[in-house]
PDB file of N, CA and C in Angstrom:
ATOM      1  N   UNK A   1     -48.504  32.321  47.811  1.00  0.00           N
ATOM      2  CA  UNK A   1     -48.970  32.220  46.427  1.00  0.00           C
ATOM      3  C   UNK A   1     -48.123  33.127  45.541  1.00  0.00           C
ATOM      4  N   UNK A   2     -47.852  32.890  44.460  1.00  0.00           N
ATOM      5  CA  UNK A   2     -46.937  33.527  43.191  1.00  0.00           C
ATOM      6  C   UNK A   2     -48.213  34.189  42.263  1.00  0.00           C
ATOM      7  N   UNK A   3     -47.676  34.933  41.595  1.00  0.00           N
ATOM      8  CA  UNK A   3     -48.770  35.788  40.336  1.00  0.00           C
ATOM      9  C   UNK A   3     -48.894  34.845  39.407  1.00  0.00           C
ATOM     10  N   UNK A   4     -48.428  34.018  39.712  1.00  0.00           N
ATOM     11  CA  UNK A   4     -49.456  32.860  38.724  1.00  0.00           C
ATOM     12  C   UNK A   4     -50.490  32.497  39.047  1.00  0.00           C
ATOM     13  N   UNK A   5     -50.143  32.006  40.638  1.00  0.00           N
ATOM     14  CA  UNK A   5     -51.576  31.461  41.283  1.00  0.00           C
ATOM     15  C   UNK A   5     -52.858  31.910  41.678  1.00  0.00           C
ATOM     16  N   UNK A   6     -52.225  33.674  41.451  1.00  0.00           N
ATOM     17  CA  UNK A   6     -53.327  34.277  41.750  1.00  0.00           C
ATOM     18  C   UNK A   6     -54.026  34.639  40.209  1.00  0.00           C
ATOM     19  N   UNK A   7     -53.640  34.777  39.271  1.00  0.00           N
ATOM     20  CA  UNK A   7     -53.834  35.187  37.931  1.00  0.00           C
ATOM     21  C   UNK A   7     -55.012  33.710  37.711  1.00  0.00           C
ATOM     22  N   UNK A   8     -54.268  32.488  37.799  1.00  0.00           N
ATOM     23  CA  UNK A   8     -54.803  31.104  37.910  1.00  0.00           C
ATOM     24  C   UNK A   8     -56.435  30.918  38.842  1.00  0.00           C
ATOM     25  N   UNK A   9     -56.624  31.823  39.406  1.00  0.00           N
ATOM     26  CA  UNK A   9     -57.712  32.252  40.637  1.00  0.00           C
ATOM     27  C   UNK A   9     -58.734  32.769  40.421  1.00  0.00           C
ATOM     28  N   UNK A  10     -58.033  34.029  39.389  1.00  0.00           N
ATOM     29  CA  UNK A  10     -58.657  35.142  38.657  1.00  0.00           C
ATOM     30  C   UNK A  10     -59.789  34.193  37.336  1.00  0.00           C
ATOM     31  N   UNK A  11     -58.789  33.055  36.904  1.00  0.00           N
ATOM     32  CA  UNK A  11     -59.741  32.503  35.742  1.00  0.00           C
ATOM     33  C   UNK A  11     -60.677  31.437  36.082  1.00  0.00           C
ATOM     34  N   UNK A  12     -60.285  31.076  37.022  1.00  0.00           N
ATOM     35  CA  UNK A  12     -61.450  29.738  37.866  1.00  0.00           C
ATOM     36  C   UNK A  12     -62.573  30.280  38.454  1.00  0.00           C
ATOM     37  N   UNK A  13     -62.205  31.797  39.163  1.00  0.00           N
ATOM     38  CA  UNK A  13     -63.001  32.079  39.336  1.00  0.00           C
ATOM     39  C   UNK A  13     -64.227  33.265  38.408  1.00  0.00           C
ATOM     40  N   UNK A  14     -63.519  33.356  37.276  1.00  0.00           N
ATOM     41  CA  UNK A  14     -64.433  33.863  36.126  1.00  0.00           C
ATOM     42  C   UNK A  14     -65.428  32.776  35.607  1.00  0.00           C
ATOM     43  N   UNK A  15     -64.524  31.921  35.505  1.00  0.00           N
ATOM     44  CA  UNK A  15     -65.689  30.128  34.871  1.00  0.00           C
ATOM     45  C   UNK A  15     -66.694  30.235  35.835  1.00  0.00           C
ATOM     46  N   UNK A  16     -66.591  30.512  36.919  1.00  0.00           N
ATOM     47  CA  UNK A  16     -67.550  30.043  38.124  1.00  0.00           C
ATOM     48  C   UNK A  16     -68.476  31.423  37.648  1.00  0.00           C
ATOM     49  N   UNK A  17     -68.246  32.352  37.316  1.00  0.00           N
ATOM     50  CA  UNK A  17     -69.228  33.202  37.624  1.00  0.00           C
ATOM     51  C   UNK A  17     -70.101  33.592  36.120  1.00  0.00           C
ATOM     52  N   UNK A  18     -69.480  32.803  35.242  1.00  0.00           N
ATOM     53  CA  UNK A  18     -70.091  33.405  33.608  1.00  0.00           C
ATOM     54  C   UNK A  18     -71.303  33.135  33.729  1.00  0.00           C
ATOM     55  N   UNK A  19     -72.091  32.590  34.716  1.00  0.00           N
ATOM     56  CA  UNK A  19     -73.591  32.495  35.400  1.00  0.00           C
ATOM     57  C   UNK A  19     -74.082  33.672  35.259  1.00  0.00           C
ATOM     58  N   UNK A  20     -72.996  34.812  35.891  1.00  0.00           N
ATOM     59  CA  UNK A  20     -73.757  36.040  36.602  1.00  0.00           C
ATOM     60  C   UNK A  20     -73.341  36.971  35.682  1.00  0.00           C
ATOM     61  N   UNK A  21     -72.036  36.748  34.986  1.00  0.00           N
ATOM     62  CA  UNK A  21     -71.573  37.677  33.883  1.00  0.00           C
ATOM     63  C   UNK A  21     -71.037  37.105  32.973  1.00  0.00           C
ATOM     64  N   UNK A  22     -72.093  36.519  31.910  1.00  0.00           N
ATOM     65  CA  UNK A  22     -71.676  35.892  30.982  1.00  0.00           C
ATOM     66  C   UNK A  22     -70.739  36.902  30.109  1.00  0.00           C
ATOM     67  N   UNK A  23     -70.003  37.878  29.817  1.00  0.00           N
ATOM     68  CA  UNK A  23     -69.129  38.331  29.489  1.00  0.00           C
ATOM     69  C   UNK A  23     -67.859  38.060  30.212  1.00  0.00           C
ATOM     70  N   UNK A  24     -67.662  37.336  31.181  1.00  0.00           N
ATOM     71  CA  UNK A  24     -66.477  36.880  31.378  1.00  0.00           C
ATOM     72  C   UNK A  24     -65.951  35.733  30.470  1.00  0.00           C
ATOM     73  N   UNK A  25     -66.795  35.229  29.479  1.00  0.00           N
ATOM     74  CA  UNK A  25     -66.414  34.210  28.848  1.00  0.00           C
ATOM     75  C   UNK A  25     -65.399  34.771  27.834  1.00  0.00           C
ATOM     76  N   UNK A  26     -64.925  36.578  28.144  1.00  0.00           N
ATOM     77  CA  UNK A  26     -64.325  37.442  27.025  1.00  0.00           C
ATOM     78  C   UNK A  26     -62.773  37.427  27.625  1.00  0.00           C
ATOM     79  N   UNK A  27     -62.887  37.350  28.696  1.00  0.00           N
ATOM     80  CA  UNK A  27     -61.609  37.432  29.728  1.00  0.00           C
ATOM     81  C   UNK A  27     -60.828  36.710  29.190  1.00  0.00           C
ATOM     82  N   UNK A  28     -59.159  37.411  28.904  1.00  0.00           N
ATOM     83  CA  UNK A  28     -58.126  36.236  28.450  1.00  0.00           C
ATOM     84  C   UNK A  28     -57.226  37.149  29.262  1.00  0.00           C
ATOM     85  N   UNK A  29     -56.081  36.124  29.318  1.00  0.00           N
ATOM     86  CA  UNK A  29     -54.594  36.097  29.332  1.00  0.00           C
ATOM     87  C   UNK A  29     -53.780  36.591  28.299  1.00  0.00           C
ATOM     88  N   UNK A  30     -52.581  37.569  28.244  1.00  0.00           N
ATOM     89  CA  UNK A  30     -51.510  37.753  27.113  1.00  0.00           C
ATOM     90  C   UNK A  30     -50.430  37.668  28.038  1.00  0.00           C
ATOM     91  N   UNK A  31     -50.277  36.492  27.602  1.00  0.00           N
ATOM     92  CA  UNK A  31     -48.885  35.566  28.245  1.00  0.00           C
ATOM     93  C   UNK A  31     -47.540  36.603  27.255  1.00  0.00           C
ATOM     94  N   UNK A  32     -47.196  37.736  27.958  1.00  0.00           N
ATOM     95  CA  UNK A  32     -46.020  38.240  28.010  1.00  0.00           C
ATOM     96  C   UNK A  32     -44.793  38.209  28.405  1.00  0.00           C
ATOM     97  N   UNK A  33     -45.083  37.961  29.809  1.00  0.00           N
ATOM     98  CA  UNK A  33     -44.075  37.824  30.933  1.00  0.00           C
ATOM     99  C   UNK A  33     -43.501  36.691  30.858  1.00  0.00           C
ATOM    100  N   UNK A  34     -42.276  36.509  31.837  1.00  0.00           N
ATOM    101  CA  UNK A  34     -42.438  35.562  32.210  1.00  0.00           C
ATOM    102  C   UNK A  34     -40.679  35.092  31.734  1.00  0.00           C
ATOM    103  N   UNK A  35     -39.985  34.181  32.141  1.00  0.00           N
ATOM    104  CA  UNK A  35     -38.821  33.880  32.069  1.00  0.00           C
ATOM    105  C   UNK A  35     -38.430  32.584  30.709  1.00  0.00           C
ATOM    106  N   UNK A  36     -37.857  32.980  29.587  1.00  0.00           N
ATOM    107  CA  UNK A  36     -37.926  32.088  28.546  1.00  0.00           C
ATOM    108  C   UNK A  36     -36.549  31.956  28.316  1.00  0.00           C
ATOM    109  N   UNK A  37     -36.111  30.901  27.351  1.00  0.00           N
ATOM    110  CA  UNK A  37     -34.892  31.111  26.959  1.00  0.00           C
ATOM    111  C   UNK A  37     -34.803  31.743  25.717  1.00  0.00           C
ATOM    112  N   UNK A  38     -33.437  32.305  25.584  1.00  0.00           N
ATOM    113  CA  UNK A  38     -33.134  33.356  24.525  1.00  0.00           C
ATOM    114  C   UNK A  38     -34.012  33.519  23.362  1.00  0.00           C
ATOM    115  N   UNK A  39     -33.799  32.013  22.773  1.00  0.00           N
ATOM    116  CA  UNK A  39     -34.378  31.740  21.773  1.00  0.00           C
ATOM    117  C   UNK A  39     -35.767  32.075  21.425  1.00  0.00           C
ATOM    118  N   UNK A  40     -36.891  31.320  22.094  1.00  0.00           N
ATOM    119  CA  UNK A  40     -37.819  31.917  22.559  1.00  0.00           C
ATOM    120  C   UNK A  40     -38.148  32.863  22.560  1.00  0.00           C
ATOM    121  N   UNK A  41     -37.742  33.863  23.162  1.00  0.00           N
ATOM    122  CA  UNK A  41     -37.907  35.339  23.315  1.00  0.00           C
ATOM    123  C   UNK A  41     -37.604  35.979  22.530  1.00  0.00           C
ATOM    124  N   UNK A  42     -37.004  35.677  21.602  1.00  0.00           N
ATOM    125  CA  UNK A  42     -36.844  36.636  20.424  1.00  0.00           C
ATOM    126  C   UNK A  42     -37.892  36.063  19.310  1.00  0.00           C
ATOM    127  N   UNK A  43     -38.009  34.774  19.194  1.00  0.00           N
ATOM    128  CA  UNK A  43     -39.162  34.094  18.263  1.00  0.00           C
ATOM    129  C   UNK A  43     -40.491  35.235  19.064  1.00  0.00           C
ATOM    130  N   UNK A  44     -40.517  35.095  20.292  1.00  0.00           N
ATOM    131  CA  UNK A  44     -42.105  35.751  20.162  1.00  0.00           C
ATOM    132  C   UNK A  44     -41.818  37.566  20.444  1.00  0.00           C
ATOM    133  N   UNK A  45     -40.888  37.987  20.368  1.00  0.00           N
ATOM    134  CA  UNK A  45     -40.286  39.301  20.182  1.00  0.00           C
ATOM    135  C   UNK A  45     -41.031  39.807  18.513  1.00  0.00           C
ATOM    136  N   UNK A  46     -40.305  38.750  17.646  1.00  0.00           N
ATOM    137  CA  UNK A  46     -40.698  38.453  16.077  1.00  0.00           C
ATOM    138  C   UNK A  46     -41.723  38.852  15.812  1.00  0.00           C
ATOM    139  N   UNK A  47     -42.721  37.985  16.913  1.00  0.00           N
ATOM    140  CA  UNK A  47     -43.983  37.835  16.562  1.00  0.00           C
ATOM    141  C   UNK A  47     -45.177  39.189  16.641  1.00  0.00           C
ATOM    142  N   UNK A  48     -44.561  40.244  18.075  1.00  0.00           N
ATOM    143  CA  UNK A  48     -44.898  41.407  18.164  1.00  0.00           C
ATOM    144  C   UNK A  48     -45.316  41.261  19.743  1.00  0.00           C
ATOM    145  N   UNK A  49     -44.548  40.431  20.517  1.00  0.00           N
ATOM    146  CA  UNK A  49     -44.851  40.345  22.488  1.00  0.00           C
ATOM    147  C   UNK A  49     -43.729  41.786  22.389  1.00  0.00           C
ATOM    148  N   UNK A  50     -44.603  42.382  23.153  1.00  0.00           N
ATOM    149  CA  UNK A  50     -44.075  43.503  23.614  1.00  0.00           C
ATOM    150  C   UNK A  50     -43.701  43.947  25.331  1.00  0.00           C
ATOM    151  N   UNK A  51     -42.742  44.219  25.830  1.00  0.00           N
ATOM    152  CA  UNK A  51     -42.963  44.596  27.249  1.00  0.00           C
ATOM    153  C   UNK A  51     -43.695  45.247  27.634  1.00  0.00           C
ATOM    154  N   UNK A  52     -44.268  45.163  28.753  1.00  0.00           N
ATOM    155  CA  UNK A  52     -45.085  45.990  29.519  1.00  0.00           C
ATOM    156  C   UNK A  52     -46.648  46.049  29.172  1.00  0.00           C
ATOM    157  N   UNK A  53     -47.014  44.926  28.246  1.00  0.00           N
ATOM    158  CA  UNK A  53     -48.575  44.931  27.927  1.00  0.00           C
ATOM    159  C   UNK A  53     -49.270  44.207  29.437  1.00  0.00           C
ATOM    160  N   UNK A  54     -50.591  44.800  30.010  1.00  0.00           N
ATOM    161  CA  UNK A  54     -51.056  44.151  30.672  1.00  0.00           C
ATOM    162  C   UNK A  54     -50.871  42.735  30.581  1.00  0.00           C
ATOM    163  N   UNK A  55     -51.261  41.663  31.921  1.00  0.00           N
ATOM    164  CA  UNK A  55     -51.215  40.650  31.845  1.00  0.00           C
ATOM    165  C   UNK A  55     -52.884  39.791  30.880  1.00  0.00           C
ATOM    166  N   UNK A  56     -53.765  41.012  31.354  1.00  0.00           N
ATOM    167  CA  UNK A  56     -55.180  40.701  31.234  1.00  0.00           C
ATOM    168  C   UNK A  56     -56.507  41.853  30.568  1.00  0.00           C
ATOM    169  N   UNK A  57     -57.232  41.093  29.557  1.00  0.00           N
ATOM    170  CA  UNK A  57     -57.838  42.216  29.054  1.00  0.00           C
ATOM    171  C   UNK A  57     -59.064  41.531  29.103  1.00  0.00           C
ATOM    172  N   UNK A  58     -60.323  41.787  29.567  1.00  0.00           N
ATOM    173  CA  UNK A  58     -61.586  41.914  29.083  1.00  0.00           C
ATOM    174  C   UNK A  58     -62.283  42.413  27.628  1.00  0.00           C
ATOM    175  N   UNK A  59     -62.512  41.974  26.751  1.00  0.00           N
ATOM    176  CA  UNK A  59     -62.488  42.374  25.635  1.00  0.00           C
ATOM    177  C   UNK A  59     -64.463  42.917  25.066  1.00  0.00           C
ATOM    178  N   UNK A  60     -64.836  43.223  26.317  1.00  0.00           N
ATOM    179  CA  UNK A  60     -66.255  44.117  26.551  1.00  0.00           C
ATOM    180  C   UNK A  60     -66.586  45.224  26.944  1.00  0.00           C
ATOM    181  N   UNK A  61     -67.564  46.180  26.251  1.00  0.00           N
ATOM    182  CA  UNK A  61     -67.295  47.684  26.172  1.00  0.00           C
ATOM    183  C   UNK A  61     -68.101  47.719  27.196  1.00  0.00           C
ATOM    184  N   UNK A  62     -67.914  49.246  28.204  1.00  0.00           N
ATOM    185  CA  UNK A  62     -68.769  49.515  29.316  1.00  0.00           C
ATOM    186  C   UNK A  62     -68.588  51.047  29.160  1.00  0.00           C
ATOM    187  N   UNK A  63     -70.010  51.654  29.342  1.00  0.00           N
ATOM    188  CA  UNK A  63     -70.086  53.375  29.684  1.00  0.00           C
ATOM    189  C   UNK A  63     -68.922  53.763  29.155  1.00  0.00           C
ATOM    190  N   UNK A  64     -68.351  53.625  27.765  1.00  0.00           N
ATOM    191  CA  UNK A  64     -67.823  54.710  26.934  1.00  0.00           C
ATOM    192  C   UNK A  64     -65.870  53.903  27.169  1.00  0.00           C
ATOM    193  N   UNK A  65     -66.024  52.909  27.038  1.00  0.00           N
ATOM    194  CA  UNK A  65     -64.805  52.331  27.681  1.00  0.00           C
ATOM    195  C   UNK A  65     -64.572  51.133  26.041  1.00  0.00           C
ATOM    196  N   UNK A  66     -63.456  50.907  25.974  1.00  0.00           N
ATOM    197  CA  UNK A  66     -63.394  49.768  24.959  1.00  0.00           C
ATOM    198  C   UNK A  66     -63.361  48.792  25.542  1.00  0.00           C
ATOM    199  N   UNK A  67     -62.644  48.735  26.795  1.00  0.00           N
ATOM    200  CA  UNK A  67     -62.751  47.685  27.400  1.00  0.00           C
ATOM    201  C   UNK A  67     -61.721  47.321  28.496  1.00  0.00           C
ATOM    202  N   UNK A  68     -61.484  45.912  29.337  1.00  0.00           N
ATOM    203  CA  UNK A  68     -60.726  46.571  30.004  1.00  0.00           C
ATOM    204  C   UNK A  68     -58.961  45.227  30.638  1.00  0.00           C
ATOM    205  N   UNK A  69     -58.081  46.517  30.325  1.00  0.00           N
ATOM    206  CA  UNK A  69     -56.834  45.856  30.488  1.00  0.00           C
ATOM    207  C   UNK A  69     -56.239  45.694  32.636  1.00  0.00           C
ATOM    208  N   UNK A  70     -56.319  44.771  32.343  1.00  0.00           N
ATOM    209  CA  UNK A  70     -55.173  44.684  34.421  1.00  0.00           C
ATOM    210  C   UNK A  70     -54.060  44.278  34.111  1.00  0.00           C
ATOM    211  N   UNK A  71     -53.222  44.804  35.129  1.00  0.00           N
ATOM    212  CA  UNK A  71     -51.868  44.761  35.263  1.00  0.00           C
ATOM    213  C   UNK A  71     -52.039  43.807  36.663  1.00  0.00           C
ATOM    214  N   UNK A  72     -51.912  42.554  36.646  1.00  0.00           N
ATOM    215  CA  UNK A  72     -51.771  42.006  38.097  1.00  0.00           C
ATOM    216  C   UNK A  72     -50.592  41.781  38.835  1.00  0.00           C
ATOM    217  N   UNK A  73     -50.862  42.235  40.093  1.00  0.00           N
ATOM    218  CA  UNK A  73     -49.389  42.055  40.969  1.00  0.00           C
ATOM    219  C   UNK A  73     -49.403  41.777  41.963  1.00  0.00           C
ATOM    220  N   UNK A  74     -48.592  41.090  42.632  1.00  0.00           N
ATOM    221  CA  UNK A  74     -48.628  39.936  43.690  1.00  0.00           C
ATOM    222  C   UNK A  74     -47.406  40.771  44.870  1.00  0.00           C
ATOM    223  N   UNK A  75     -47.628  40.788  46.241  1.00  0.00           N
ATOM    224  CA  UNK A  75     -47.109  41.060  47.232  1.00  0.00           C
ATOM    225  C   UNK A  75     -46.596  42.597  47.132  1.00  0.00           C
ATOM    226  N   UNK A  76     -45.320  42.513  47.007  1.00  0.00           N
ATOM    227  CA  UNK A  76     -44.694  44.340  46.860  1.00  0.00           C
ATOM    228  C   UNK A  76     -44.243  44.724  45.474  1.00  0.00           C
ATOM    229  N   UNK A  77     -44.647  43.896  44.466  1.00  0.00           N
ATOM    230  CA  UNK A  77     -44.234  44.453  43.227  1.00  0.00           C
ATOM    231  C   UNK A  77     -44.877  45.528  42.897  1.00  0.00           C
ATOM    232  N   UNK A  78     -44.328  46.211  42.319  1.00  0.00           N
ATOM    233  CA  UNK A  78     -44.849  47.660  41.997  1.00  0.00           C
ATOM    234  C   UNK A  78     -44.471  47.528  40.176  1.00  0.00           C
ATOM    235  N   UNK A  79     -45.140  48.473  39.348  1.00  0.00           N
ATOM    236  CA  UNK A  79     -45.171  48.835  38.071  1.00  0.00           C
ATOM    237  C   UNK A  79     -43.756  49.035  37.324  1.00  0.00           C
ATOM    238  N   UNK A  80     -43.550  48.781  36.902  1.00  0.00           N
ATOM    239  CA  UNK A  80     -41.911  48.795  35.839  1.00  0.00           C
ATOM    240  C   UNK A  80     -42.742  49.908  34.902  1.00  0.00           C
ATOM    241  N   UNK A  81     -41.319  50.835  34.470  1.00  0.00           N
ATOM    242  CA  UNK A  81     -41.685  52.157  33.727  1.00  0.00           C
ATOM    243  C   UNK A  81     -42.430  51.925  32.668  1.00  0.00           C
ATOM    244  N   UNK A  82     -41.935  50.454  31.692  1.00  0.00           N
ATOM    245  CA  UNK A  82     -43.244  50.118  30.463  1.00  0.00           C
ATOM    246  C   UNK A  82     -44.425  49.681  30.954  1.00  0.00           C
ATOM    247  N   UNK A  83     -44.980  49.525  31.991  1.00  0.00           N
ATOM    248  CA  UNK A  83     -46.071  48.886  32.416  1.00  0.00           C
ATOM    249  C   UNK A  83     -47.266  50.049  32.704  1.00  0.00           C
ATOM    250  N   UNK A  84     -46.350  51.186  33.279  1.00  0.00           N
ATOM    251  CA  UNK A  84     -47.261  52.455  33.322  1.00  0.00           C
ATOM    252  C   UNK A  84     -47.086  53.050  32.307  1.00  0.00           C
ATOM    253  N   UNK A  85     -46.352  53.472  31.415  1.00  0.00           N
ATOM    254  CA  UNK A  85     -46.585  53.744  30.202  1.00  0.00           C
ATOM    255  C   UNK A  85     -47.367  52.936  29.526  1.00  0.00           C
ATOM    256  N   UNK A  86     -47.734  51.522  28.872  1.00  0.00           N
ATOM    257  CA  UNK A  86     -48.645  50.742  28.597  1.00  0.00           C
ATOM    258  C   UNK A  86     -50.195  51.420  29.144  1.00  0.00           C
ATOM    259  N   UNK A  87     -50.198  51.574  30.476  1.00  0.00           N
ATOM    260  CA  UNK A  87     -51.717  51.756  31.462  1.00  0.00           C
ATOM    261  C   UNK A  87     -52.177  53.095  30.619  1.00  0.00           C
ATOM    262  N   UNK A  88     -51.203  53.951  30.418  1.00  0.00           N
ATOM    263  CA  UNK A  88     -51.351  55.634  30.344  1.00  0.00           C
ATOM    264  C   UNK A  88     -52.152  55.570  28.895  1.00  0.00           C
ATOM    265  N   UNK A  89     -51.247  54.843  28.091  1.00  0.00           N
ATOM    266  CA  UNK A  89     -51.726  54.939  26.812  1.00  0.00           C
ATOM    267  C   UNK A  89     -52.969  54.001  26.431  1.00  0.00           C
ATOM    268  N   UNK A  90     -53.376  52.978  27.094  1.00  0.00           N
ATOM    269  CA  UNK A  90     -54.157  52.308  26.938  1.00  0.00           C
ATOM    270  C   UNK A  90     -55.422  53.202  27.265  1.00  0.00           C
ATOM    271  N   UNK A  91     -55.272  54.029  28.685  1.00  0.00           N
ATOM    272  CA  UNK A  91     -55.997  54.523  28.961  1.00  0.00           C
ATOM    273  C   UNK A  91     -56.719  55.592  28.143  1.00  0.00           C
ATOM    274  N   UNK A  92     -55.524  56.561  27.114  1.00  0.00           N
ATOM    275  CA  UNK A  92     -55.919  57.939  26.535  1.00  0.00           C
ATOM    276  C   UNK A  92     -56.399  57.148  25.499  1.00  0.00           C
ATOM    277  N   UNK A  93     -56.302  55.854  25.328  1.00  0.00           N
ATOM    278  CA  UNK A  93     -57.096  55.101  23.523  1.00  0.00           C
ATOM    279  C   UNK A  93     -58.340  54.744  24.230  1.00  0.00           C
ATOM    280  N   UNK A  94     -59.241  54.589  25.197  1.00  0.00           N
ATOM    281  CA  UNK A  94     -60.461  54.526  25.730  1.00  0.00           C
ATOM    282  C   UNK A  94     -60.522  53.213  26.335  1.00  0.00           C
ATOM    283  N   UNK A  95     -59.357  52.594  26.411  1.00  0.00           N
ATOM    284  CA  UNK A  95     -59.870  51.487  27.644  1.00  0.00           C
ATOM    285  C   UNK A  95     -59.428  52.067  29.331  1.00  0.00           C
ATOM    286  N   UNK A  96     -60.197  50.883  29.940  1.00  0.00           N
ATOM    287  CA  UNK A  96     -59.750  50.967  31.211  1.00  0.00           C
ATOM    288  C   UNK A  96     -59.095  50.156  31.464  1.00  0.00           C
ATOM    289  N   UNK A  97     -57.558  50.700  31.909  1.00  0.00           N
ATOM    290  CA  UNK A  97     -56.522  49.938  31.752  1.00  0.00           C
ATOM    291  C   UNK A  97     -56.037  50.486  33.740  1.00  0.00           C
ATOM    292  N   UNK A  98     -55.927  49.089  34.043  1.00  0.00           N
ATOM    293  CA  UNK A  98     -55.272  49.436  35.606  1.00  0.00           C
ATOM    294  C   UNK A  98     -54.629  48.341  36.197  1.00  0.00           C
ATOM    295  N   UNK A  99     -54.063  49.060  37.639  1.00  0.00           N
ATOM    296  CA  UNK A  99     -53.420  47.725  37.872  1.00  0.00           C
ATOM    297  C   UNK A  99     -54.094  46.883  38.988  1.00  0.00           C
ATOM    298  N   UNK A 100     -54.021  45.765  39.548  1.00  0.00           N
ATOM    299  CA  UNK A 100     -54.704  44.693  40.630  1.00  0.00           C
ATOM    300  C   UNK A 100     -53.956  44.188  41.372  1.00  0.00           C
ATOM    301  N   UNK A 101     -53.933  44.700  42.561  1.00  0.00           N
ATOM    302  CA  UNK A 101     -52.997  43.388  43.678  1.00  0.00           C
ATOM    303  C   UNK A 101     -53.923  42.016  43.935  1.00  0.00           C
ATOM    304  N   UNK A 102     -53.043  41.643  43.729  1.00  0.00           N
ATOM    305  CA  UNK A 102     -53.720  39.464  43.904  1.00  0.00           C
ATOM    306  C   UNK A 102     -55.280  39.448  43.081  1.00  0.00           C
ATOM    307  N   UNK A 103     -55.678  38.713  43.323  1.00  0.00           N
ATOM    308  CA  UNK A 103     -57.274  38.068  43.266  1.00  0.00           C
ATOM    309  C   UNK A 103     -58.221  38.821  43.609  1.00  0.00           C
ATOM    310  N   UNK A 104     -57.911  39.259  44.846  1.00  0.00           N
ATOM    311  CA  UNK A 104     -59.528  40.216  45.696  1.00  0.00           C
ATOM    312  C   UNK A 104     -59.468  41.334  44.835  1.00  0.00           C
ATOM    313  N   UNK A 105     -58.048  41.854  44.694  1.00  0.00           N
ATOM    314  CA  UNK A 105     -58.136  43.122  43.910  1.00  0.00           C
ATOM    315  C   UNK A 105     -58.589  43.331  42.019  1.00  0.00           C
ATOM    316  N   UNK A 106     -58.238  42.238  41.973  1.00  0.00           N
ATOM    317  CA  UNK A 106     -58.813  41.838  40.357  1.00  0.00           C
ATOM    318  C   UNK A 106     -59.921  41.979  40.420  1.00  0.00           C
ATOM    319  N   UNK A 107     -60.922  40.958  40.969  1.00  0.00           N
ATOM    320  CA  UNK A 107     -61.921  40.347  41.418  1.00  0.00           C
ATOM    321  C   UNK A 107     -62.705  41.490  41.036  1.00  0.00           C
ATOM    322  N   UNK A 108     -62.081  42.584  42.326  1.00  0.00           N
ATOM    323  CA  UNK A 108     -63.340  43.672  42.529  1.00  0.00           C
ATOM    324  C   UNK A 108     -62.995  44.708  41.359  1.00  0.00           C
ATOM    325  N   UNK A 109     -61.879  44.557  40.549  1.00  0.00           N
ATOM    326  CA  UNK A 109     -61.878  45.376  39.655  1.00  0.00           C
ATOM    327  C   UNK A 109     -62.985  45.077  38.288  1.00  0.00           C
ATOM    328  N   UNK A 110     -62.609  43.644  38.286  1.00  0.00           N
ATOM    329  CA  UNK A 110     -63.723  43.177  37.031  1.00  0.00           C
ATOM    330  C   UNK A 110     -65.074  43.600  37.649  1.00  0.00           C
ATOM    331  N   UNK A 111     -65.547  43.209  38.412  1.00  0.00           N
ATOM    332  CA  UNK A 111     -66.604  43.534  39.230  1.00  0.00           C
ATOM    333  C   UNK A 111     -67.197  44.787  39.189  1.00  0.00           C
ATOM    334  N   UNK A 112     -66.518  45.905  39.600  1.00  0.00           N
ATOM    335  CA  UNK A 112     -66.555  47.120  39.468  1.00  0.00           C
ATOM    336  C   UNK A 112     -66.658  47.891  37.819  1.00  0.00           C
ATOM    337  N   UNK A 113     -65.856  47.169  36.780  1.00  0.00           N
ATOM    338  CA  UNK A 113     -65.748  47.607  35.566  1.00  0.00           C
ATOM    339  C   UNK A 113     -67.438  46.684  34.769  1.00  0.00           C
ATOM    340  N   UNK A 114     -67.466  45.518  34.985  1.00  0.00           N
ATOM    341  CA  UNK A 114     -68.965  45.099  35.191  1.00  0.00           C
ATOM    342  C   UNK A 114     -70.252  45.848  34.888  1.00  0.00           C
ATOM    343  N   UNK A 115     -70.305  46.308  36.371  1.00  0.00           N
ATOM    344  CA  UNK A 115     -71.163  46.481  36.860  1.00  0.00           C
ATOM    345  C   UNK A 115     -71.353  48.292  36.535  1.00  0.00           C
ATOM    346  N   UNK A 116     -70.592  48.913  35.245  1.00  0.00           N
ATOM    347  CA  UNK A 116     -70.893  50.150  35.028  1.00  0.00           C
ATOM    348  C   UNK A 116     -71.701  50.586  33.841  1.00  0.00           C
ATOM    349  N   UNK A 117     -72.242  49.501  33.739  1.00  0.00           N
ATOM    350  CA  UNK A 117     -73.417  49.454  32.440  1.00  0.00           C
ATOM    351  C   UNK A 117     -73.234  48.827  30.752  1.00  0.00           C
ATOM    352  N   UNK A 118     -74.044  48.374  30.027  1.00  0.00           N
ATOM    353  CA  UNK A 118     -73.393  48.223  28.717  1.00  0.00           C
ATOM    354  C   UNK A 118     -73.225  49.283  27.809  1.00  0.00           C
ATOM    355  N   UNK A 119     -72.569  48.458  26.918  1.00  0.00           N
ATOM    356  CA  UNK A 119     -72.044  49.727  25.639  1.00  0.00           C
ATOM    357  C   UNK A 119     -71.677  51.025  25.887  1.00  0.00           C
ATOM    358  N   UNK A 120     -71.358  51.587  24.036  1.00  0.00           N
ATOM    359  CA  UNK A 120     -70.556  52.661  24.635  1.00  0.00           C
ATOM    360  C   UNK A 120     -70.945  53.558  24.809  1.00  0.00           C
TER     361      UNK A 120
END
């Protein structure tokens, strides 16, 4: 599987669960990444896509949190220097900003960020 498919995993299996946490219906994608041509990439450069923003943000407050950003990553990729800089600062502005290997690790991160109570 590629970090698409698992990212792709991450949202099928949010639909499935807005049963149990209807705040997943908050869960999006910021399609950053990803291989474009020139052109492209500078049109959404323009626009304000920045490197190193998480792939994924929850946009619901928990126990003193704004809310919460993942960095998802698939097999041995590890963090590029804007990606932890992104986490650091996201973090000192009051979200919970981290990173997720595949699906299980997402999974239990939303899960975990969840399940730490409402508001702030």
């Amino acid at each position: 599987m590629s970090e698409h498919d698992e990212q792709k995993k991450i949202f099928q299996w949010a639909r499935m669960s807005e049963g149990r946490w209807p705040e997943l219906a908050l869960l999006f994608a910021i399609p950053n990444g990803g291989h474009r041509h020139k052109a492209v990439a500078a049109k959404l450069k323009a626009e304000g896509v920045k490197a190193g923003v998480p792939d994924m943000c929850l946009a619901v407050a928990r126990r003193g949190w704004h809310g919460l950003y993942i960095e998802l990553k698939h097999g041995k990729n590890t963090l590029r220097a804007t990606q932890k800089l992104w986490l650091a600062r996201l973090t000192d502005s009051g979200y919970y900003a981290r990173v997720a290997y595949e699906f299980e690790g997402a999974k239990a991160l939303i899960e975990e960020y969840l399940s730490l109570g409402e508001g702030l």
